[in-house]
C-alpha atoms as a PDB file:
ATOM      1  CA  UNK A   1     -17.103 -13.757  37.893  1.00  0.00           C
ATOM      2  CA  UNK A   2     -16.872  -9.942  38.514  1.00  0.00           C
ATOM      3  CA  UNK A   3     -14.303 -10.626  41.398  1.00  0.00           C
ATOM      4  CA  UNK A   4     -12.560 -12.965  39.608  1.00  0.00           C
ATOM      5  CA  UNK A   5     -11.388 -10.695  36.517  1.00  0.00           C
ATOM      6  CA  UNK A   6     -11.193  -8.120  39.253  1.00  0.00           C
ATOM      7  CA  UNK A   7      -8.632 -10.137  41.208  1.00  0.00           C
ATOM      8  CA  UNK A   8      -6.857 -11.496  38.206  1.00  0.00           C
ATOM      9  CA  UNK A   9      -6.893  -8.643  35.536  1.00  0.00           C
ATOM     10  CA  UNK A  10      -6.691  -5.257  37.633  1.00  0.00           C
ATOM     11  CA  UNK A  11      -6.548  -2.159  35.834  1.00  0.00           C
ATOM     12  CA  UNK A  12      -2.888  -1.543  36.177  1.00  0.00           C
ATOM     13  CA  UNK A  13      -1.939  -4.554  34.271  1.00  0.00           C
ATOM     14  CA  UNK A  14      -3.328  -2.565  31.030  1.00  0.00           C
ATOM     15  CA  UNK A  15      -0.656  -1.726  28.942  1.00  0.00           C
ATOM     16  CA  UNK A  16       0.302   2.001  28.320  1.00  0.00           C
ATOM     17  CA  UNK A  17       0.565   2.974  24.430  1.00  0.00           C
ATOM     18  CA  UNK A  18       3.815   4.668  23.563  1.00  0.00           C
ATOM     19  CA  UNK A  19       2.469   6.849  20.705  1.00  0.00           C
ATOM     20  CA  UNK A  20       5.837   7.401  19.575  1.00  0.00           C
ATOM     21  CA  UNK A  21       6.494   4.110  18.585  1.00  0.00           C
ATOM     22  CA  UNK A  22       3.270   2.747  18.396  1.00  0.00           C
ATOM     23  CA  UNK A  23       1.747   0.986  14.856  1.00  0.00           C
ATOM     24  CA  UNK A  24      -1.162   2.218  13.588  1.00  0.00           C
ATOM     25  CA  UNK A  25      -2.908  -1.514  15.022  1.00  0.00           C
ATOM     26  CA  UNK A  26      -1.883  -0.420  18.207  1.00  0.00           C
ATOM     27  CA  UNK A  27      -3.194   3.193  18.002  1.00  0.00           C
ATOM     28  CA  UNK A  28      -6.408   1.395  17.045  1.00  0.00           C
ATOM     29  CA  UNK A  29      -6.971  -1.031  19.480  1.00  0.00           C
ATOM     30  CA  UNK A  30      -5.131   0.630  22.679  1.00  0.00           C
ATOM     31  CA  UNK A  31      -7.095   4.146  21.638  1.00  0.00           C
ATOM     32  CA  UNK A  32      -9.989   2.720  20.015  1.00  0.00           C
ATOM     33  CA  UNK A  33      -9.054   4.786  17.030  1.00  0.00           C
ATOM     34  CA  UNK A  34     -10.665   4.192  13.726  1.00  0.00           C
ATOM     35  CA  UNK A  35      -7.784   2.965  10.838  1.00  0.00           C
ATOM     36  CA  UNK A  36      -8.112   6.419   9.422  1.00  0.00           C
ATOM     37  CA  UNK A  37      -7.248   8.010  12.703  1.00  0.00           C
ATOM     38  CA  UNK A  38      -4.233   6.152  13.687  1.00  0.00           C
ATOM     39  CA  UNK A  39      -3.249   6.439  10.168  1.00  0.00           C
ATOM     40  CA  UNK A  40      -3.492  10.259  10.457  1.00  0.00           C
ATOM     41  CA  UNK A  41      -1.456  10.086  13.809  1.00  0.00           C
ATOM     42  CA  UNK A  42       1.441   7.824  12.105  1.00  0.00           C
ATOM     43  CA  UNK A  43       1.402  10.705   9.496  1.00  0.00           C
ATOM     44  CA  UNK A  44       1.023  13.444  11.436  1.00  0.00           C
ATOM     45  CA  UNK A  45       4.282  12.285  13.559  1.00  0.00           C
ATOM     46  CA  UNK A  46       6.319  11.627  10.562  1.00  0.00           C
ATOM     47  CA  UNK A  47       5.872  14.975   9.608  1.00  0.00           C
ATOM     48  CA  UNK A  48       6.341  16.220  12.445  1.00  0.00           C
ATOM     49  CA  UNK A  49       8.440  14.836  14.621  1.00  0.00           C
ATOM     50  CA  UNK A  50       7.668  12.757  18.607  1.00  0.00           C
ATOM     51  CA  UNK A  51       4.902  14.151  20.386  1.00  0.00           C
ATOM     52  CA  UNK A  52       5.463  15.269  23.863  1.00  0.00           C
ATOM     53  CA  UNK A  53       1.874  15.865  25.281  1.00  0.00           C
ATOM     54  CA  UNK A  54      -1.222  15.062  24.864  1.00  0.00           C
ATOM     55  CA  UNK A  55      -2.047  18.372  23.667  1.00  0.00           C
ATOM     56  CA  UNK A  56       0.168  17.467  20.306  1.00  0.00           C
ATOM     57  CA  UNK A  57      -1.712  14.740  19.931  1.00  0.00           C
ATOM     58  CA  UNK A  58      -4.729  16.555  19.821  1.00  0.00           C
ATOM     59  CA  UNK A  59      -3.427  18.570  17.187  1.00  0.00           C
ATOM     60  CA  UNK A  60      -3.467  15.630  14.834  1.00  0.00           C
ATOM     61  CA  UNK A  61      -6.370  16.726  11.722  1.00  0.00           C
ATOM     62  CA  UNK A  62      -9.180  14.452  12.291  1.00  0.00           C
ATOM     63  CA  UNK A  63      -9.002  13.304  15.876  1.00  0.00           C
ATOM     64  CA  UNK A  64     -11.391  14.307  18.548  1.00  0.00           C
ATOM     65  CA  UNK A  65     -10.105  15.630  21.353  1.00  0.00           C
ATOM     66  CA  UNK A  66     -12.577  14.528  23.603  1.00  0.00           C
ATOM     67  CA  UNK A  67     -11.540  10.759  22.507  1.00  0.00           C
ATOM     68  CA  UNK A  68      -7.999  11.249  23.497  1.00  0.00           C
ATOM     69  CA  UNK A  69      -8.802  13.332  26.362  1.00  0.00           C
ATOM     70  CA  UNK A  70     -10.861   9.856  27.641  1.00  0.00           C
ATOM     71  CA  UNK A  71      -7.552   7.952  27.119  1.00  0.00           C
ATOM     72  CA  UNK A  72      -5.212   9.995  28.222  1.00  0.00           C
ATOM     73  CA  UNK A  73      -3.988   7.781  31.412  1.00  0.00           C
ATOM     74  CA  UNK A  74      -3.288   5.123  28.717  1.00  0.00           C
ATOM     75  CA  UNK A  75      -1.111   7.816  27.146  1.00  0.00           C
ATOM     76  CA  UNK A  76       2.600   7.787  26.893  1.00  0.00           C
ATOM     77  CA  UNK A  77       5.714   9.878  25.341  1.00  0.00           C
END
């Protein structure tokens, strides 16, 4: 089974999330963000503005670094 998904589903195939654009379901499920988080991120960009690094994103109130420092290849701008 393990070669099958292997063969079949390989890593690259996993989408990136543009946390530009991204909904708040996608924040959740592509950065295994709680509702409040991606809630906070969709806020935090409104106010103020696109991020450009991951390092904005950490600056987000109530995410935890470590979280999106685990994600970050899944990460884009």
């Amino acid at each position: 089974v393990l070669d099958y998904l292997a063969k079949h589903y390989p890593a690259e195939d996993v989408p990136k999330i543009q946390v530009n654009k991204a909904t708040a379901i996608e924040l959740e499920s592509g950065l295994s963000l709680r509702r409040s988080q991606a809630a906070a991120v969709l806020k935090y960009r409104a106010e103020n503005g696109d991020f450009k690094s991951v390092e904005d994103l950490k600056k987000v109130p109530g995410i935890d670094p470590a979280k999106i420092d685990a994600k970050k290849d899944r990460i884009v701008f």
